[in-house]
N, C-alpha and C. Protein backbone atom coordinates (compact mmCIF):
# COMPACT_ATOMS: atom_id res chain seq x y z
N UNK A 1 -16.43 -10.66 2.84
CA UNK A 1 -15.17 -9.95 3.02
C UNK A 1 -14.76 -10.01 4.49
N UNK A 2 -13.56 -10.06 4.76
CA UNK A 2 -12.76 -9.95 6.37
C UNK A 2 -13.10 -8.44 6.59
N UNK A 3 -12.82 -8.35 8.04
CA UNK A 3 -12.69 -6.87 8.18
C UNK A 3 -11.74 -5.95 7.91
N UNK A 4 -10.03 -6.54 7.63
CA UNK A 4 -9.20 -6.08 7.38
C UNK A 4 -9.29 -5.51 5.97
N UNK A 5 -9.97 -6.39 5.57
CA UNK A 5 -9.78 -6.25 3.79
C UNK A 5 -9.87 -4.45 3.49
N UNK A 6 -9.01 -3.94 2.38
CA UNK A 6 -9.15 -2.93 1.63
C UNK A 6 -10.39 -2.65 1.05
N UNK A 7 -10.97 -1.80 1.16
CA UNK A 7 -12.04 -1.48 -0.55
C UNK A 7 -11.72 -0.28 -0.87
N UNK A 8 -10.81 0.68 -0.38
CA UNK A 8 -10.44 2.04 -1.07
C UNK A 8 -8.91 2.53 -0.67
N UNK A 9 -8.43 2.76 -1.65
CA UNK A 9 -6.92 3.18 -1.51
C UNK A 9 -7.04 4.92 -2.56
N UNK A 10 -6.31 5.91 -1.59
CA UNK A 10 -5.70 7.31 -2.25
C UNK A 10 -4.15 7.75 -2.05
N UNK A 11 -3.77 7.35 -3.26
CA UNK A 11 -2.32 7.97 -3.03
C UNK A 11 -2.37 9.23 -2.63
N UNK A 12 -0.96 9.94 -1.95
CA UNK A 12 -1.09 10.79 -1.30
C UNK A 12 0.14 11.09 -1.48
N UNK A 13 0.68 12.61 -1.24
CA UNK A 13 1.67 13.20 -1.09
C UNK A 13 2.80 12.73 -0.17
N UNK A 14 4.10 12.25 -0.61
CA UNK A 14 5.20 12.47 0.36
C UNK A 14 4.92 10.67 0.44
N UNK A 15 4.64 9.80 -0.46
CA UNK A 15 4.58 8.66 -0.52
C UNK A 15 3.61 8.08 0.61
N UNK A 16 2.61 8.72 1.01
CA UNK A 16 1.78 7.81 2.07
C UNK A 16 0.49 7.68 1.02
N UNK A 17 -0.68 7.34 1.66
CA UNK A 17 -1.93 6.75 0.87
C UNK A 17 -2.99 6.63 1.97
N UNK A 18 -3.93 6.75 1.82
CA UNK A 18 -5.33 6.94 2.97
C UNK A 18 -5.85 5.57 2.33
N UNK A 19 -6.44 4.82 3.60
CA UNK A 19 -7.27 3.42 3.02
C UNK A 19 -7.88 3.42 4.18
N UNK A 20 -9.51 2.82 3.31
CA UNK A 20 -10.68 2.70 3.95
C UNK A 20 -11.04 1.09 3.77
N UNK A 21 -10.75 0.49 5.22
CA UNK A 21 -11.08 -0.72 5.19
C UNK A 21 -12.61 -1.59 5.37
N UNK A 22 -12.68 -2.63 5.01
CA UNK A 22 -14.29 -2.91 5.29
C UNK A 22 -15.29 -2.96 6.46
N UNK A 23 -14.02 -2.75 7.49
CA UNK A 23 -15.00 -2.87 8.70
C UNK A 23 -15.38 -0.92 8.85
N UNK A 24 -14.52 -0.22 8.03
CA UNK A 24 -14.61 1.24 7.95
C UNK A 24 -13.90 1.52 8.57
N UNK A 25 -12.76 1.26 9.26
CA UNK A 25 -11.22 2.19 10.06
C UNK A 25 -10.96 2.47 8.56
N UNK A 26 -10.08 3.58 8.49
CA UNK A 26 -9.91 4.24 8.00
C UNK A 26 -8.47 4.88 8.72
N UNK A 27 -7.29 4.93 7.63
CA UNK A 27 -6.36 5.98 7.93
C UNK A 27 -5.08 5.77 7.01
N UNK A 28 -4.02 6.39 7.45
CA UNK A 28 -2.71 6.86 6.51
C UNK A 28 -1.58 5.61 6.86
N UNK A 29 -1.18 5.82 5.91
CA UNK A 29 0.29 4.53 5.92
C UNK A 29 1.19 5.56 4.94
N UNK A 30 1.93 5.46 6.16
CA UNK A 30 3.45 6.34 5.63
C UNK A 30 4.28 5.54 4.99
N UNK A 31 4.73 5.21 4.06
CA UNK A 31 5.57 4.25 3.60
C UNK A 31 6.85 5.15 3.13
N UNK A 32 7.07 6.19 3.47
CA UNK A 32 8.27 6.63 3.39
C UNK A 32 9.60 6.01 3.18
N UNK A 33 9.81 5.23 4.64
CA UNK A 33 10.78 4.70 5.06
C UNK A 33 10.61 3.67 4.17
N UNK A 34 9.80 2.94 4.18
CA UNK A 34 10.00 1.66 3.59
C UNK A 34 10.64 1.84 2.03
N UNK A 35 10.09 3.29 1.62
CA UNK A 35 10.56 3.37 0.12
C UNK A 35 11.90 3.46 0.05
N UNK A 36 12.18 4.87 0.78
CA UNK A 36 12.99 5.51 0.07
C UNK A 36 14.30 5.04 1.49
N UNK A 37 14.30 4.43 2.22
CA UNK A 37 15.07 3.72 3.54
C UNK A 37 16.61 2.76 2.58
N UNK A 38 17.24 2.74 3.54
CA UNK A 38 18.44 2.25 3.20
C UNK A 38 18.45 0.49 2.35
N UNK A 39 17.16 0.06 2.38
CA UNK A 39 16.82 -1.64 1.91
C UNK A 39 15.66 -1.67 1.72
N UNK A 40 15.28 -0.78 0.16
CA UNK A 40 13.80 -0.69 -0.01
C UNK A 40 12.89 -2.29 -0.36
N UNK A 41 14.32 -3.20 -0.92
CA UNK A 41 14.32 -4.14 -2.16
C UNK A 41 13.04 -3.71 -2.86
N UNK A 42 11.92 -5.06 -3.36
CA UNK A 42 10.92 -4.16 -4.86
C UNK A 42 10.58 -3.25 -4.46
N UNK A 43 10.48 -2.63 -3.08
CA UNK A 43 9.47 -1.18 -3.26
C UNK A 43 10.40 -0.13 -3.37
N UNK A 44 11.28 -0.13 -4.28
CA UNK A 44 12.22 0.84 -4.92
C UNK A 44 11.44 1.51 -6.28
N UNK A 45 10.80 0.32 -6.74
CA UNK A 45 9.96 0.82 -7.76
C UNK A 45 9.23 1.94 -7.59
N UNK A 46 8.87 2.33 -6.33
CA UNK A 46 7.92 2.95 -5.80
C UNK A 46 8.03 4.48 -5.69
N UNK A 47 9.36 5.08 -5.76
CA UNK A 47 10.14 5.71 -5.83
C UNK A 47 9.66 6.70 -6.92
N UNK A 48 9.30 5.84 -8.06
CA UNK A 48 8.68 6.83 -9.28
C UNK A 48 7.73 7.19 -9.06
N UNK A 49 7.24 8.88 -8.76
CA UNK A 49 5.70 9.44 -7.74
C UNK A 49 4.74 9.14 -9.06
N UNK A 50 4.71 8.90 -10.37
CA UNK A 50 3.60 8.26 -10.97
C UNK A 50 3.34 6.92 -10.76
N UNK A 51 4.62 6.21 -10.15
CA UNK A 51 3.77 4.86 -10.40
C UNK A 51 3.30 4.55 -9.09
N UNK A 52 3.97 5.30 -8.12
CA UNK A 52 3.33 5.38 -6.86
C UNK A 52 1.44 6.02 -6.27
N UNK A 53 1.42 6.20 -7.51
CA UNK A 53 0.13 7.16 -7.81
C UNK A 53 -0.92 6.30 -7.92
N UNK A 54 -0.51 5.59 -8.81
CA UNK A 54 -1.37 4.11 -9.52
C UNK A 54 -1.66 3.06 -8.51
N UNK A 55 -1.82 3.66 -6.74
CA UNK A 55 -2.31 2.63 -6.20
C UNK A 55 -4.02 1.96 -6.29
N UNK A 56 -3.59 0.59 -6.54
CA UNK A 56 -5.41 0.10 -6.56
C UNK A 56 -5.37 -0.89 -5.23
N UNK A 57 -6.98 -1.31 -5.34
CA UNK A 57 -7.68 -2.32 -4.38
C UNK A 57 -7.67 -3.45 -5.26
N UNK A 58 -7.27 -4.28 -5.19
CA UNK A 58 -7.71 -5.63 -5.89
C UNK A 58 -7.52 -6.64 -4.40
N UNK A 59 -9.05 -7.40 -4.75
CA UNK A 59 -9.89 -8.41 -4.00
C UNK A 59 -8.72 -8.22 -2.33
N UNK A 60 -9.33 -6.84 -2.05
CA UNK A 60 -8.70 -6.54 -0.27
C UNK A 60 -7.82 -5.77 -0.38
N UNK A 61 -6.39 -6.39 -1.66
CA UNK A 61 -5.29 -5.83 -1.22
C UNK A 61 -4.73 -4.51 -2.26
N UNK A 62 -3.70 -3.67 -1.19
CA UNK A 62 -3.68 -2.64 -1.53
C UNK A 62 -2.12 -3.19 -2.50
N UNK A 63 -2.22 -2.55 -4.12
CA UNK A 63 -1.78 -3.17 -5.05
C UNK A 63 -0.96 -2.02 -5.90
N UNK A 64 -0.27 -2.06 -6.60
CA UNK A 64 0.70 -1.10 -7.56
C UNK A 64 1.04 -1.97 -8.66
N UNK A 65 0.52 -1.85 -9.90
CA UNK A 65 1.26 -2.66 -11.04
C UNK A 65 2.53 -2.74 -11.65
N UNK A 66 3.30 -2.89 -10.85
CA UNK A 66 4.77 -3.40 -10.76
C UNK A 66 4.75 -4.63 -11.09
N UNK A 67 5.73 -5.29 -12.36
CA UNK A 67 5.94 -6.52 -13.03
C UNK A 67 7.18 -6.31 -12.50
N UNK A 68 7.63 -7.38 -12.55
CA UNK A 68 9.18 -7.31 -12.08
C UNK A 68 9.72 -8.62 -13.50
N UNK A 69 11.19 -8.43 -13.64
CA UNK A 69 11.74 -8.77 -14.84
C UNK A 69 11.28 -10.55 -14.57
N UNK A 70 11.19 -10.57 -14.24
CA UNK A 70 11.07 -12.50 -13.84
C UNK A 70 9.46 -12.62 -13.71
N UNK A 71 8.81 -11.66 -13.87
CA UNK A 71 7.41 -11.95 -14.47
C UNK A 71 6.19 -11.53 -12.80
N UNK A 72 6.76 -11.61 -11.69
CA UNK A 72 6.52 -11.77 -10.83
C UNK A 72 5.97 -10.22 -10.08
N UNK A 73 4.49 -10.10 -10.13
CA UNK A 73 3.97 -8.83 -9.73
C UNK A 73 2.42 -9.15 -9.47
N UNK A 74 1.75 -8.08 -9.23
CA UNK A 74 1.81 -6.60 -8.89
C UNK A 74 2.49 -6.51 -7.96
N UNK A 75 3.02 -5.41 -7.25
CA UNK A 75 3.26 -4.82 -6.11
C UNK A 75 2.24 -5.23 -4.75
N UNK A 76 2.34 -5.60 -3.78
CA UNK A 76 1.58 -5.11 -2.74
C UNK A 76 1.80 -4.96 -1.55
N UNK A 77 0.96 -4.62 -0.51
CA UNK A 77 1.17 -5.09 0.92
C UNK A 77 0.48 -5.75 2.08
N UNK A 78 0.02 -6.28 2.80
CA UNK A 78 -0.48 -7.04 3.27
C UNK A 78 -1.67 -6.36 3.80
N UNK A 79 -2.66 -6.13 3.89
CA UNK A 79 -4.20 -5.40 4.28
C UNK A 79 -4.17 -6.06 5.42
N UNK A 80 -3.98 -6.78 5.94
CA UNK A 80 -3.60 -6.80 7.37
C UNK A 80 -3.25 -6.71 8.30
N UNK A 81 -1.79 -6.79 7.99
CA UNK A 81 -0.93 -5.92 8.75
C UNK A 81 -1.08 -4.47 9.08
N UNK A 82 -1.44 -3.99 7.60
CA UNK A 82 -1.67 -2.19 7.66
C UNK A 82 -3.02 -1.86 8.42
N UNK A 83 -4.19 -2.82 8.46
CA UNK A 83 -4.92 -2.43 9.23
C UNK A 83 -4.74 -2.75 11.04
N UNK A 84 -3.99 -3.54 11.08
CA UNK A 84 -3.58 -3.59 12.57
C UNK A 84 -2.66 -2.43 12.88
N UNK A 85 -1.76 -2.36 12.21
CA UNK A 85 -1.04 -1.07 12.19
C UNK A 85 -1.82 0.18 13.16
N UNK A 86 -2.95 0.50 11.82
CA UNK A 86 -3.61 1.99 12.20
C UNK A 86 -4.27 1.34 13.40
N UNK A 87 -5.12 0.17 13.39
CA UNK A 87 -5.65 -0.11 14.36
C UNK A 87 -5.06 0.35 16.37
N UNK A 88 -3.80 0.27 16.01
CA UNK A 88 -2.83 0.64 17.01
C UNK A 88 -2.50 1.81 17.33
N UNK A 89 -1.99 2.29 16.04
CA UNK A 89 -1.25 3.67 16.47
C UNK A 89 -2.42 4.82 15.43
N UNK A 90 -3.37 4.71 14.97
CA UNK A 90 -4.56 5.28 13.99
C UNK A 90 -4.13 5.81 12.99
């Protein structure tokens, strides 16, 4: 496994989620903005606090089973980015 990689995701209140990565940083991703912001595009889906609930780990990445009409899913976001993220600002 990379160090960035995911192995634990908790949805969380107010659309953020706690993730524990493999090297063990650990912390919150607000995705607020990104949801509910003026140009969510797919993460509009996200919007619904059950399906926002249903976050998983699959192989690193942090995932939401969102199909989209053209067949094209899960949901995700890059375990990389988000761990440089916290890496920065924690």
């Amino acid at each position: 496994m990379l160090s960035w990689e995911a192995v634990e995701v908790e949805p969380l209140d107010d659309y953020q989620v706690r993730v524990t990565f493999y090297d063990g940083l650990k912390g919150i991703i607000d995705m607020k903005q990104l949801i509910l912001g003026g140009r969510p595009g797919v993460f509009i889906a996200l919007r619904d606090p059950e399906l926002f609930a249903r976050a998983y780990v699959d192989s690193g990445v942090i995932c939401w089973p969102v199909l989209f009409d053209h067949g094209v899913g899960p949901l995700d976001i890059a375990p990389d980015s988000a761990h440089a993220g916290i890496s920065r600002h924690g």
